[in-house]
C-alpha atoms as a PDB file:
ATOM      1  CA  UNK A   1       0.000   0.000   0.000  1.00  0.00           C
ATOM      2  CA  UNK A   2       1.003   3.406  -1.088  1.00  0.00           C
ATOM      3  CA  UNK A   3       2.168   5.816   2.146  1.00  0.00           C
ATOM      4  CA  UNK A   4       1.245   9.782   2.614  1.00  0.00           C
ATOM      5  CA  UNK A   5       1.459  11.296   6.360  1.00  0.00           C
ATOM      6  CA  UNK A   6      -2.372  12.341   6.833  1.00  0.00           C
ATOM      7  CA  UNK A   7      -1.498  16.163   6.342  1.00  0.00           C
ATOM      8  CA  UNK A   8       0.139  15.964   2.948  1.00  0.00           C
ATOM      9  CA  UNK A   9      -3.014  14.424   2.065  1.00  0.00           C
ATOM     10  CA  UNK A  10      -5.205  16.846   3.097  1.00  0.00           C
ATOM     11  CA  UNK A  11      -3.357  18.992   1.159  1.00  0.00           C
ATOM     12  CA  UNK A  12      -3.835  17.109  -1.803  1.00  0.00           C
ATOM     13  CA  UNK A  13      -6.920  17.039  -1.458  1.00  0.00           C
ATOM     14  CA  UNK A  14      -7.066  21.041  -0.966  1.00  0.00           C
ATOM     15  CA  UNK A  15      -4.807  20.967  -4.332  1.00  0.00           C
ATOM     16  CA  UNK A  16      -7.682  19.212  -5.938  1.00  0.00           C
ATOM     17  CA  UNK A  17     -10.568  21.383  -4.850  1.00  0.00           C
ATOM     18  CA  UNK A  18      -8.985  24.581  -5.754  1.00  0.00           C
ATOM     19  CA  UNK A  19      -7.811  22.929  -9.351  1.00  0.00           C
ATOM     20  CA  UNK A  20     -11.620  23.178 -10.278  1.00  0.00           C
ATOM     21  CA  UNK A  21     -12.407  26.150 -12.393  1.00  0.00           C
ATOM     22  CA  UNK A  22     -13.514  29.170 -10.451  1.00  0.00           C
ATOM     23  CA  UNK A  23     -17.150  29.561 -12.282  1.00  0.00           C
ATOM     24  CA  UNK A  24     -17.678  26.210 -10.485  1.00  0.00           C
ATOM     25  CA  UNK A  25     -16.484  26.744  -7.132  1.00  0.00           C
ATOM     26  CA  UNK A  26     -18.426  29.823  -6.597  1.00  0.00           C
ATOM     27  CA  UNK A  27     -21.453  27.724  -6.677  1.00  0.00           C
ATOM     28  CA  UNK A  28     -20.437  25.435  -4.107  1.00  0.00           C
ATOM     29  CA  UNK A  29     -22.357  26.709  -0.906  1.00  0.00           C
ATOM     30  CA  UNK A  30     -22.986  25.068   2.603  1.00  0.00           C
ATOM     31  CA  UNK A  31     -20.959  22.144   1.937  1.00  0.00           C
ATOM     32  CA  UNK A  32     -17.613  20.660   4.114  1.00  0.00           C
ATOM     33  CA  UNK A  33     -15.288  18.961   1.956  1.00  0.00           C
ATOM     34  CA  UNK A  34     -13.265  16.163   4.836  1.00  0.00           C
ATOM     35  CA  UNK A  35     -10.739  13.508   4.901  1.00  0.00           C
ATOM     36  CA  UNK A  36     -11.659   9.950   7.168  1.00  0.00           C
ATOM     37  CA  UNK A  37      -9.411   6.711   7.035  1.00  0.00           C
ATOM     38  CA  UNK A  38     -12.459   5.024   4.991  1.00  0.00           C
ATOM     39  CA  UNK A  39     -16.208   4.585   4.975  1.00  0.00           C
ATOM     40  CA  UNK A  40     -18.080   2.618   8.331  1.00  0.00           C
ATOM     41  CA  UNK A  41     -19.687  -0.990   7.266  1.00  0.00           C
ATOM     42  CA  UNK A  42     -22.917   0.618   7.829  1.00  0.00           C
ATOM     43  CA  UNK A  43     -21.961   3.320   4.625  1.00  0.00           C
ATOM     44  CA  UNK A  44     -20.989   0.342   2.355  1.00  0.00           C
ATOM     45  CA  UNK A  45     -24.350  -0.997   3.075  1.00  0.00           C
ATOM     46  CA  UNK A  46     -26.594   1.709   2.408  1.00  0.00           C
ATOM     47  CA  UNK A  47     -24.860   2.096  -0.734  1.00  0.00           C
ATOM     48  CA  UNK A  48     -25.122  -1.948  -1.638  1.00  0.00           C
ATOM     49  CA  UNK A  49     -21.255  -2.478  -1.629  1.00  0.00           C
ATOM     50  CA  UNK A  50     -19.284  -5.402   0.337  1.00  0.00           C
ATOM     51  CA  UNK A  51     -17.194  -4.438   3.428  1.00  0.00           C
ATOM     52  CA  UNK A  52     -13.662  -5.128   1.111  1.00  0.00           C
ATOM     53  CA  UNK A  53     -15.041  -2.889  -1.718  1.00  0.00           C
ATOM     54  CA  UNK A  54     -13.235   0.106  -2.230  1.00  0.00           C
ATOM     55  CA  UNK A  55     -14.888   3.666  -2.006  1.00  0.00           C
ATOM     56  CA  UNK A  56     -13.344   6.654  -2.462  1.00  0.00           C
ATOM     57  CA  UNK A  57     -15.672   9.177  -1.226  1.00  0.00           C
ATOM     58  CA  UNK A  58     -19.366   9.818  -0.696  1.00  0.00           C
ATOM     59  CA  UNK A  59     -21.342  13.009  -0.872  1.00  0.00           C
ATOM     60  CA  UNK A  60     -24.048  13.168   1.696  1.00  0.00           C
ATOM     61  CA  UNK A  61     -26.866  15.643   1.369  1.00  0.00           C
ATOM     62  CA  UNK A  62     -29.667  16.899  -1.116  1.00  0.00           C
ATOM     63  CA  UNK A  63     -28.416  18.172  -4.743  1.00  0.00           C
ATOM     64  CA  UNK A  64     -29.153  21.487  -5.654  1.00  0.00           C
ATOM     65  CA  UNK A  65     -31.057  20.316  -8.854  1.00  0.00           C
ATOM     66  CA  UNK A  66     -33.431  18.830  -5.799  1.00  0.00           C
ATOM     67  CA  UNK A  67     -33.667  22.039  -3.407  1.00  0.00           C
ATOM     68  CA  UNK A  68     -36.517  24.718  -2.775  1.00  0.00           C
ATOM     69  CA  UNK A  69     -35.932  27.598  -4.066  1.00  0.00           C
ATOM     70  CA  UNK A  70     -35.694  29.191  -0.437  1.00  0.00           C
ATOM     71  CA  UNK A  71     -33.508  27.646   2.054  1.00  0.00           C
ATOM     72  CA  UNK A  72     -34.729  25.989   5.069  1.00  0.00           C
ATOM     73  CA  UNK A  73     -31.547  25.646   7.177  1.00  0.00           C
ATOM     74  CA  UNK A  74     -30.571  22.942   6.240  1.00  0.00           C
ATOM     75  CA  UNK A  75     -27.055  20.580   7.666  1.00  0.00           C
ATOM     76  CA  UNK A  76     -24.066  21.111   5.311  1.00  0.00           C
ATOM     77  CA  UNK A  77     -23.944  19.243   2.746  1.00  0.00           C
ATOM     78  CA  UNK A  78     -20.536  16.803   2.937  1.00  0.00           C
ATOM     79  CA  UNK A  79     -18.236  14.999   0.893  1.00  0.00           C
ATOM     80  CA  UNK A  80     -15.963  12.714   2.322  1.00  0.00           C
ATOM     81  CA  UNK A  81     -12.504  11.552   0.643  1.00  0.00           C
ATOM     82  CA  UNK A  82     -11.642   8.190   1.877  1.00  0.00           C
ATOM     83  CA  UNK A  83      -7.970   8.504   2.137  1.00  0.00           C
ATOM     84  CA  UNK A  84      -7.546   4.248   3.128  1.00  0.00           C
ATOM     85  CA  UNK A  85      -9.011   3.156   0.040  1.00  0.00           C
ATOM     86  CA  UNK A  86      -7.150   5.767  -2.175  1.00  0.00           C
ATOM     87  CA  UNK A  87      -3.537   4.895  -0.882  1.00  0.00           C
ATOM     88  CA  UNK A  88      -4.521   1.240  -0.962  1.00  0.00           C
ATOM     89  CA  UNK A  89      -6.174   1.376  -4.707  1.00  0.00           C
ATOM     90  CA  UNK A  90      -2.579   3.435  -6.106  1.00  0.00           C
ATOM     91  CA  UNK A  91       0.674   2.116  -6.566  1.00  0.00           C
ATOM     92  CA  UNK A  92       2.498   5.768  -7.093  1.00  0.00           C
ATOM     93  CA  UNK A  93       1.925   9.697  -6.034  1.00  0.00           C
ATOM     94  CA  UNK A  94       1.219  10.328  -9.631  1.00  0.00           C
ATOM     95  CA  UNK A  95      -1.598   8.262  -9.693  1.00  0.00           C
ATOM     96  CA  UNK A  96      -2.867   8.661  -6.393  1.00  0.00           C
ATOM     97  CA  UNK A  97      -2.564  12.934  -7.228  1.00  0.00           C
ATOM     98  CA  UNK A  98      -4.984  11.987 -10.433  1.00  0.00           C
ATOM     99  CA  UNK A  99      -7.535   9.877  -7.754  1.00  0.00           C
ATOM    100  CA  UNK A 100      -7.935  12.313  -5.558  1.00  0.00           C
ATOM    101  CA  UNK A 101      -8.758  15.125  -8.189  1.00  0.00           C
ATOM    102  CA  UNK A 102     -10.789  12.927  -9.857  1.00  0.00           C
ATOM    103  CA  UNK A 103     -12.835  11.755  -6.622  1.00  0.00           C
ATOM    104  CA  UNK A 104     -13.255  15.047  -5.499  1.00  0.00           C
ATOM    105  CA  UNK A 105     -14.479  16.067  -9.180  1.00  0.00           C
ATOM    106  CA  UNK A 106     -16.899  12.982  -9.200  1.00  0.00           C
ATOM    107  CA  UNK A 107     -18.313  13.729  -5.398  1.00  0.00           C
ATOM    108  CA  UNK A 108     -19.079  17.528  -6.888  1.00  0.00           C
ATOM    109  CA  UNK A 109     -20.378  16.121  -9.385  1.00  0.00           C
ATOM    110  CA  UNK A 110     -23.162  15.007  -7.121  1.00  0.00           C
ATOM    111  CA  UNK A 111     -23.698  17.818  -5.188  1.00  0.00           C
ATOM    112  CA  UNK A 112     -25.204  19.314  -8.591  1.00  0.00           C
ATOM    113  CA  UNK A 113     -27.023  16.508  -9.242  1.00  0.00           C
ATOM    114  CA  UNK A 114     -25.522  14.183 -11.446  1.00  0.00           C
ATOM    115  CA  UNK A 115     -26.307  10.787 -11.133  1.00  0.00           C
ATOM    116  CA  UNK A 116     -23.695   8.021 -11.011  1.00  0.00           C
ATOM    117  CA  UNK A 117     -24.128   6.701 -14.713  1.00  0.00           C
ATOM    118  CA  UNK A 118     -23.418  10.683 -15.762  1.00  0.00           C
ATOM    119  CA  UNK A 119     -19.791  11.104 -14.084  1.00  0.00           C
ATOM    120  CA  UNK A 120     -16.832   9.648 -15.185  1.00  0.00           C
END
């Protein structure tokens, strides 16, 4: 398994968030973006996956393309990077860099609505 102390990849993932275009970001709104080691048992079964699949990261809350048009104060939205499965799933930084951009890409993805089948 691939090794990065916990704060270089935090700031990887940072790197990847701020690599998305600006006209993007500005629409990202009452959402936390976190690191965990990797997703609880009871996350792999809500989302029909065996305990030794791999998941990179999950975005939990309601897609703007499925919100009121007035806010109801509402949690923040979240997306989790699973840093675990990421180091264990890459065999260099290189590719590892590339995962984590793309994750974080795919898990905003979500978070304006795009199903699963639509993101690459």
């Amino acid at each position: 398994m691939l090794r990065m102390p916990i704060d270089r990849f935090e700031a990887a993932v940072v790197e990847a968030i701020e690599s998305i275009p600006e006209d993007i970001l500005e629409h990202l709104e009452n959402i936390a973006i976190t690191v965990d080691d990797e997703p609880s048992a009871e996350e792999l079964e809500e989302l029909g996956m065996a305990e030794d699949d791999l998941l990179f990261g999950l975005y939990q809350g309601v897609p703007l393309t499925e919100r009121g048009a007035i806010p109801q104060g509402e949690l923040p939205d979240r997306i989790v990077i699973y840093r675990l499965p990421l180091l264990e799933a890459c065999t260099n930084r290189r590719e590892l860099m590339r995962e984590i951009r793309d994750t974080v890409i795919h898990e905003v993805g979500h978070y304006f609505g795009f199903d699963e089948h639509e993101l690459p």
